[in-house]
Every structure is written in C-alpha cells, then in structure tokens.
Protein backbone atom coordinates (compact mmCIF):
# COMPACT_ATOMS: atom_id res chain seq x y z
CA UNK A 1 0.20 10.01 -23.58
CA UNK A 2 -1.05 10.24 -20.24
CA UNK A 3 0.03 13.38 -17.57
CA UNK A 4 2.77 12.77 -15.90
CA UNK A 5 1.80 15.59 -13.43
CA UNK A 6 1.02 14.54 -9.56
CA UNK A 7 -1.91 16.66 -8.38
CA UNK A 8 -3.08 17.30 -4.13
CA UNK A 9 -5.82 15.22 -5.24
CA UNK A 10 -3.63 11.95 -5.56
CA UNK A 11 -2.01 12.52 -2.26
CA UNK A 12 -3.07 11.96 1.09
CA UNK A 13 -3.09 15.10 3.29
CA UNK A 14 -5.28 14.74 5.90
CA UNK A 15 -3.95 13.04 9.12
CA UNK A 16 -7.32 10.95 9.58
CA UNK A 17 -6.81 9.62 6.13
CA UNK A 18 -3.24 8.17 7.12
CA UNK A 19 -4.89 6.65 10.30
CA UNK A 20 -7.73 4.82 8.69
CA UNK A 21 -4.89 2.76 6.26
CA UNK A 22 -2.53 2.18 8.95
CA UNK A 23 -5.73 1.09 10.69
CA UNK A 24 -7.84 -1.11 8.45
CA UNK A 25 -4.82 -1.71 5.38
CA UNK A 26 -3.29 -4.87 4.36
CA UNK A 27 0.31 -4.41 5.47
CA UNK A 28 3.15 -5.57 2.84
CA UNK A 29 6.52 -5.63 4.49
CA UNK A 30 9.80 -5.13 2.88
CA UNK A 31 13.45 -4.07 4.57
CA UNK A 32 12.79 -1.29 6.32
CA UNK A 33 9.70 -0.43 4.59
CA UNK A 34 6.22 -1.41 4.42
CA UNK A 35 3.64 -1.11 2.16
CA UNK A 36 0.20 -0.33 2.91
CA UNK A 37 -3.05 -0.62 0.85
CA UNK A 38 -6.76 0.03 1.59
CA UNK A 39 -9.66 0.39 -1.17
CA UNK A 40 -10.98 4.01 -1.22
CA UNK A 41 -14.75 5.72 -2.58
CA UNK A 42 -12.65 8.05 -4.15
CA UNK A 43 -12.42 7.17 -7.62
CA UNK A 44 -8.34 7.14 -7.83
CA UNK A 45 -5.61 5.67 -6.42
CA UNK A 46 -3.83 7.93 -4.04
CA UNK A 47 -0.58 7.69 -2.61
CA UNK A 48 0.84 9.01 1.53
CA UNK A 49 4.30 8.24 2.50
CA UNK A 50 5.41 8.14 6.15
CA UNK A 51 8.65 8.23 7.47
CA UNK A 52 9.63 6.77 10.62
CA UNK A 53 13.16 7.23 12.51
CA UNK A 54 14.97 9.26 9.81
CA UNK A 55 16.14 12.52 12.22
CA UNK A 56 17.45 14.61 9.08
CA UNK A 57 15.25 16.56 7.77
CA UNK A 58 17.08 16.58 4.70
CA UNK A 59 17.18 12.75 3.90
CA UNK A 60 13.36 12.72 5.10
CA UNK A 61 12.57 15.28 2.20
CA UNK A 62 14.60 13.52 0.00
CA UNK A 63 12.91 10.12 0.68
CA UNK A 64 9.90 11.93 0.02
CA UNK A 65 10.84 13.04 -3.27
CA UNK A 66 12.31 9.93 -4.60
CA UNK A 67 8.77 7.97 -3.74
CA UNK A 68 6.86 10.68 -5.24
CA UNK A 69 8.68 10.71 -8.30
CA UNK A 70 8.30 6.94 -8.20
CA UNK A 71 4.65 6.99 -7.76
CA UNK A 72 4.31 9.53 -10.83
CA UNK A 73 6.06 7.30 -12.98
CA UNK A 74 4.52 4.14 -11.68
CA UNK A 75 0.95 4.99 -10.63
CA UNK A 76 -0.23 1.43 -12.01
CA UNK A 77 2.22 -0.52 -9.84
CA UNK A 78 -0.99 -0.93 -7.62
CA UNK A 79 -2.62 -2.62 -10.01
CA UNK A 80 0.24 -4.99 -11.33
CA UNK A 81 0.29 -5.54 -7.31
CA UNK A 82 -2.76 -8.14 -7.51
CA UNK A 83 -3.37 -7.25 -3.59
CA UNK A 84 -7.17 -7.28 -3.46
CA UNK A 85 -9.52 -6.65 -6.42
CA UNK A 86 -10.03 -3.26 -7.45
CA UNK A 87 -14.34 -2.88 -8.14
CA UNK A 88 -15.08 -0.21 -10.58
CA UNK A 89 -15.12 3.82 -9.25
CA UNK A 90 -13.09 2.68 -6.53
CA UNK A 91 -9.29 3.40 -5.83
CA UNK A 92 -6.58 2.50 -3.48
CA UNK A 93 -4.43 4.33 -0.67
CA UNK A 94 -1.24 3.23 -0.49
CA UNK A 95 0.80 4.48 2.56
CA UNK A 96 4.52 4.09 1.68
CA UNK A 97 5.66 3.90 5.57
CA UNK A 98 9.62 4.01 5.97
CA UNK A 99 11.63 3.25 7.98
CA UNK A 100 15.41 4.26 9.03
CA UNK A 101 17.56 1.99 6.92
CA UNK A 102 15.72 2.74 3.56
CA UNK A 103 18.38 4.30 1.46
CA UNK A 104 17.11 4.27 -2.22
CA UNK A 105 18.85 6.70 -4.66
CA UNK A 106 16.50 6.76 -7.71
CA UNK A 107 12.57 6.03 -8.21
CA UNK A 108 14.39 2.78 -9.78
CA UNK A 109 15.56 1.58 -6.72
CA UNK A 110 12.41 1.71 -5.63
CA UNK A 111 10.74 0.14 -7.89
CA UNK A 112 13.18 -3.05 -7.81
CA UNK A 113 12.11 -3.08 -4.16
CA UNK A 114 8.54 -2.78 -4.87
CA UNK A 115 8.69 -5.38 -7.14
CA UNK A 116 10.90 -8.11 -4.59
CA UNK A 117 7.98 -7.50 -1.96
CA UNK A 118 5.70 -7.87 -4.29
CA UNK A 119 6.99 -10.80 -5.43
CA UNK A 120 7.18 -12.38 -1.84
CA UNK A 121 3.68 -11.97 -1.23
CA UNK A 122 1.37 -14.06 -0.21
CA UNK A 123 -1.73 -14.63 -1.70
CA UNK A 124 -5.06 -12.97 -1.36
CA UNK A 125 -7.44 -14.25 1.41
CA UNK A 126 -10.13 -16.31 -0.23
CA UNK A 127 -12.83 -15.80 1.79
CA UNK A 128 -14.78 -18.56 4.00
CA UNK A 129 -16.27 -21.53 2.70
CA UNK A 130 -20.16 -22.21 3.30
CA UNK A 131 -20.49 -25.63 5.72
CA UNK A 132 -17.59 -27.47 6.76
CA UNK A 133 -16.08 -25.20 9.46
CA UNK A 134 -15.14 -26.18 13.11
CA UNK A 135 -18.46 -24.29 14.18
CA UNK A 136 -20.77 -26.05 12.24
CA UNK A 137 -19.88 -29.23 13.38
CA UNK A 138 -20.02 -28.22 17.08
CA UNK A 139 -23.30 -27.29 16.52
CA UNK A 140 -24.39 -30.61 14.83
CA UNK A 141 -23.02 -31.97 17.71
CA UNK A 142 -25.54 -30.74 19.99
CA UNK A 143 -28.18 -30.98 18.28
C-alpha cells in the first residue's frame, strides 16, 4: 500500500515556482477555482494552492487543508486528468488557485468538483499539421 504521507518535496514552496505555472500552465477553470498544470524535470507531481480574496485567515487555512488532504488521497487525479501527456521522469505542478466563493467541506467535495471541470474540458491541442496552412499558400502565391 502506498504512503499516504505528503512530504515538502511534493509541494511547491518557492514563490518563482508558483510564477512560472501561473505563467506558462494550461489554465482549467471551474466556479471560483481554477486549475493549473505545467510539466516539471522534477520527477513527481507536485501540488501549490493559492488563494485569492478569502480575508479570514481561518477559512484560508482551512481551504488549504481540505486541498491538501485531497491531493494526498488523490495524487493520481493528474493523471486520470488526460491534460497533456506525461513523458517518463517528468511530473506535473498543479497550482490549485481559489477563489472567494469556493466553499468545499471535505476532500470529497473537491474531488466531485475536480472531476465536473474535468469533465468539461476541452481537448488537448493537437499540434500543427505539415502543408496546408494559410502561410503556405501565401507563399505559393508569390512565387
């Protein structure tokens, strides 16, 4: 049976870490909540949560606490996501960014919420096609 234990090393702690998901992540969006996922070197998956517009520090801890404990139950929700394909020795960050509104009161709340956006998503980019594209006939054009 596998730890159920959350170590540092599957949370993100530094603030630059946070700024290069929010920066180059694919952005799911639920109600008052968004979900945000980048491929890492690390080797794990690794979870930051961000709350936004909650003053009380109490309900901010709390929210905090609920995801967590979500996160150690359900650490392979990322890859039952299907977002982008994981490559071998590579993980993902997920930034859990909430927003005033979110009121959860259990890790299964969560996860029903999880799963809806998940659900709702649309699919992966497929990436460009070789020949065929507005830019290739402009240039046959010319020439």
């Amino acid at each position: 049976m596998p730890s159920l234990a959350l170590p540092k090393s599957s949370l993100l702690r530094q603030p630059w870490e946070y700024r290069r998901v929010y920066a180059q992540g694919l952005r799911l969006r639920g109600d008052h909540f968004s979900l945000i996922f980048l491929a890492n070197q690390v080797g794990e998956h690794r979870l930051g949560i961000s709350v936004h517009g909650v003053k009380s520090a109490v309900r901010r801890n709390r929210l905090k606490r609920i995801v967590r404990e979500f996160y150690r139950h359900h650490r392979s929700f990322i890859d039952w996501c299907g977002i982008v394909a994981i490559p071998p020795g590579t993980g993902m960050d997920v930034v859990f960014a909430i927003r005033s509104g979110f009121a959860p009161n259990s890790p299964q709340e969560i996860e029903q919420v999880v799963r809806q956006v998940m659900s709702k998503r649309p699919h992966p980019p497929q990436p460009p096609r070789k020949g065929g594209g507005r830019n290739d006939n402009a240039e046959r054009k010319k020439s």
